[in-house]
Protein backbone atom coordinates (compact mmCIF):
# COMPACT_ATOMS: atom_id res chain seq x y z
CA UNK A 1 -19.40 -4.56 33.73
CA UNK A 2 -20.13 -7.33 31.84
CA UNK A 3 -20.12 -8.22 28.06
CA UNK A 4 -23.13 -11.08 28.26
CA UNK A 5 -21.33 -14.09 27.23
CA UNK A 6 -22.70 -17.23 28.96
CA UNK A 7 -19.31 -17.70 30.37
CA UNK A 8 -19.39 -15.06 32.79
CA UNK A 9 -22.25 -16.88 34.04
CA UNK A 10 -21.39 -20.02 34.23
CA UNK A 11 -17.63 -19.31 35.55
CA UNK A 12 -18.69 -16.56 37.81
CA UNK A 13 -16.69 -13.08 37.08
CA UNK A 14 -17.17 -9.99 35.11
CA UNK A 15 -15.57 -8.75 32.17
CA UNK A 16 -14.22 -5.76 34.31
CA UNK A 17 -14.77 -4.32 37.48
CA UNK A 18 -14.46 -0.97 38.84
CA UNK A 19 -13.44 -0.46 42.91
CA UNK A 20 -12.56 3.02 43.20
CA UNK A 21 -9.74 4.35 41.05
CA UNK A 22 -8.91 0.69 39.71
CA UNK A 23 -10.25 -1.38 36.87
CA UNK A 24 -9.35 -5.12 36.60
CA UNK A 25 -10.08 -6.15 33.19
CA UNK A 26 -10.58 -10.27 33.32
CA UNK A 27 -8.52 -12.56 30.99
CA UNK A 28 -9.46 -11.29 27.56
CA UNK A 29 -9.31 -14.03 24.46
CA UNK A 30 -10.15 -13.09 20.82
CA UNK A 31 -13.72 -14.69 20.58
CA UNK A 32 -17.02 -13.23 19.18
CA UNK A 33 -20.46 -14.44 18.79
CA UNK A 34 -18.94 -17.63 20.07
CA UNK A 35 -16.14 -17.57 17.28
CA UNK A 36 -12.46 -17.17 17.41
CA UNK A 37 -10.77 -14.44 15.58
CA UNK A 38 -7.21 -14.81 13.82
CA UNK A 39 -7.20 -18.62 13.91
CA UNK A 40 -3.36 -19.49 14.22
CA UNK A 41 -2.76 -15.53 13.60
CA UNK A 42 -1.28 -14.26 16.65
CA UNK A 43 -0.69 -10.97 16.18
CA UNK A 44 -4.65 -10.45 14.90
CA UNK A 45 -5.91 -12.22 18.18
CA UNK A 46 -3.58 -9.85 20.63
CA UNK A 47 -5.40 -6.58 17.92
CA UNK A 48 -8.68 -7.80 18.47
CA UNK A 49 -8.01 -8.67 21.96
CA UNK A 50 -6.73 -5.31 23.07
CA UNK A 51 -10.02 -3.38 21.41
CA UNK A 52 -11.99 -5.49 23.27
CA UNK A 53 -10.43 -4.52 26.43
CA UNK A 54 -10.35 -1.01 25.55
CA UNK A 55 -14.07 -1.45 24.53
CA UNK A 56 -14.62 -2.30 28.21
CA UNK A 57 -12.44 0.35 29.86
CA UNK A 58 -14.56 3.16 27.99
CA UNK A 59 -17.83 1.08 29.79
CA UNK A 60 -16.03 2.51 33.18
CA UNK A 61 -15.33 5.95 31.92
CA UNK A 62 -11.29 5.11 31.13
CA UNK A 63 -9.29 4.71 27.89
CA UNK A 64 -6.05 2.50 27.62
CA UNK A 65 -3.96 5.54 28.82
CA UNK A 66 -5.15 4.70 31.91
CA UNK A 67 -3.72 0.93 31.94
CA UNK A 68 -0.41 0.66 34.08
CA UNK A 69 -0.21 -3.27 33.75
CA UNK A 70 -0.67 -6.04 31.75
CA UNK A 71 -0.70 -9.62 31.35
CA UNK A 72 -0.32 -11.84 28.40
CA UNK A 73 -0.38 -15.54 28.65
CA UNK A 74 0.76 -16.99 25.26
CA UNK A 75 0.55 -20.85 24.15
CA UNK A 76 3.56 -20.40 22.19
CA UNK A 77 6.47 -17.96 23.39
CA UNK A 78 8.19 -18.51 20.52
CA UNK A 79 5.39 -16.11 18.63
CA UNK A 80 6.39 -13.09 21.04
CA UNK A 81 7.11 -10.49 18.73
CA UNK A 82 3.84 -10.78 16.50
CA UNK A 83 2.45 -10.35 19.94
CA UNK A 84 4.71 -7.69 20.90
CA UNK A 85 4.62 -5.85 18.24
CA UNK A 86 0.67 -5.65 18.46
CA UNK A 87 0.98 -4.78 22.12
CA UNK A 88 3.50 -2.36 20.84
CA UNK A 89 0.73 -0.88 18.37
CA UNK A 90 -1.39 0.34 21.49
CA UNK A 91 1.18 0.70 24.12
CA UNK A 92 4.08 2.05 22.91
CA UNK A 93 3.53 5.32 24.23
CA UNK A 94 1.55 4.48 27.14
CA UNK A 95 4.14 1.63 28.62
CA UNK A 96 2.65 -0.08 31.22
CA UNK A 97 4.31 -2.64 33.39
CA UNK A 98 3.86 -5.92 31.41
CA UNK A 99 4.35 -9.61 31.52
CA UNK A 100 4.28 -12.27 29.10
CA UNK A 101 4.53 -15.52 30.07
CA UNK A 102 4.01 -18.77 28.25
CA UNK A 103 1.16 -21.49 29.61
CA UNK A 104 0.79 -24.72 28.81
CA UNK A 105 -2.86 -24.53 26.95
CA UNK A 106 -5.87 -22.00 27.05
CA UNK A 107 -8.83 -23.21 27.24
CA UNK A 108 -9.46 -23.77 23.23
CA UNK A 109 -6.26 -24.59 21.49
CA UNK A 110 -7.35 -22.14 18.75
CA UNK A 111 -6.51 -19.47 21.42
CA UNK A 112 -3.14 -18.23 21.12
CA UNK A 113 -3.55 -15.41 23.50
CA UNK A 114 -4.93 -14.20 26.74
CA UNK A 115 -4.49 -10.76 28.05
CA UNK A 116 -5.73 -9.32 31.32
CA UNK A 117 -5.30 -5.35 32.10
CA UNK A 118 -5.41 -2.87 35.09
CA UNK A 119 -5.86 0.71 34.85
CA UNK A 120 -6.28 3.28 37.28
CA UNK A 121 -8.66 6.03 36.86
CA UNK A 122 -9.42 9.06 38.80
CA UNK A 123 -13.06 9.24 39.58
CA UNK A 124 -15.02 12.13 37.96
């Protein structure tokens, strides 16, 4: 599925994509119309970040129950638990396998978060 931004084009990938029973949801970053959401508020980006995802997973007929992993690259590790604890929000009952790991830049340094997602789904 895709969610139109020119960057899909231009980079060559899909927002998620559906083989079977799995869904890989691509990196997600908080950004809209071309604008970033919760400048310098991490725990905002990683809300707005995960309702986008979840936005996609209902595209492919699946919910974030269905997630069993994700990823979050972070630009500053030392803002974990504002992250966490908006992970936390959506996850805490579902706990999927997760990783966060700290990079050295995304690609706007307004972005202070990056999560990608897989879920597995049976097929109805």
């Amino acid at each position: 599925m895709s969610s139109g931004t020119h960057w899909e084009t231009v980079v060559g990938y899909s927002r998620a994509l559906k083989i079977g029973d799995i869904i890989e949801v691509a990196g997600t970053t908080a950004v809209e119309d071309n604008e970033i959401i919760g400048i310098n508020d991490a725990y905002a980006q990683t809300v707005f970040i995960i309702r986008k995802i979840q936005k996609a997973l209902k595209e492919l007929d699946a919910d974030l129950k269905d997630v069993i992993r994700t990823r979050l690259y972070v630009s500053d590790i030392s803002r974990w638990e504002e992250i966490g604890r908006a992970h936390g929000q959506f996850f805490k009952d579902i706990k999927p396998a997760s990783t966060m790991v700290e990079v050295s830049s995304l690609v706007n340094p307004n972005m202070l978060v990056e999560i990608e997602a897989t879920a597995i789904v049976k097929n109805k």
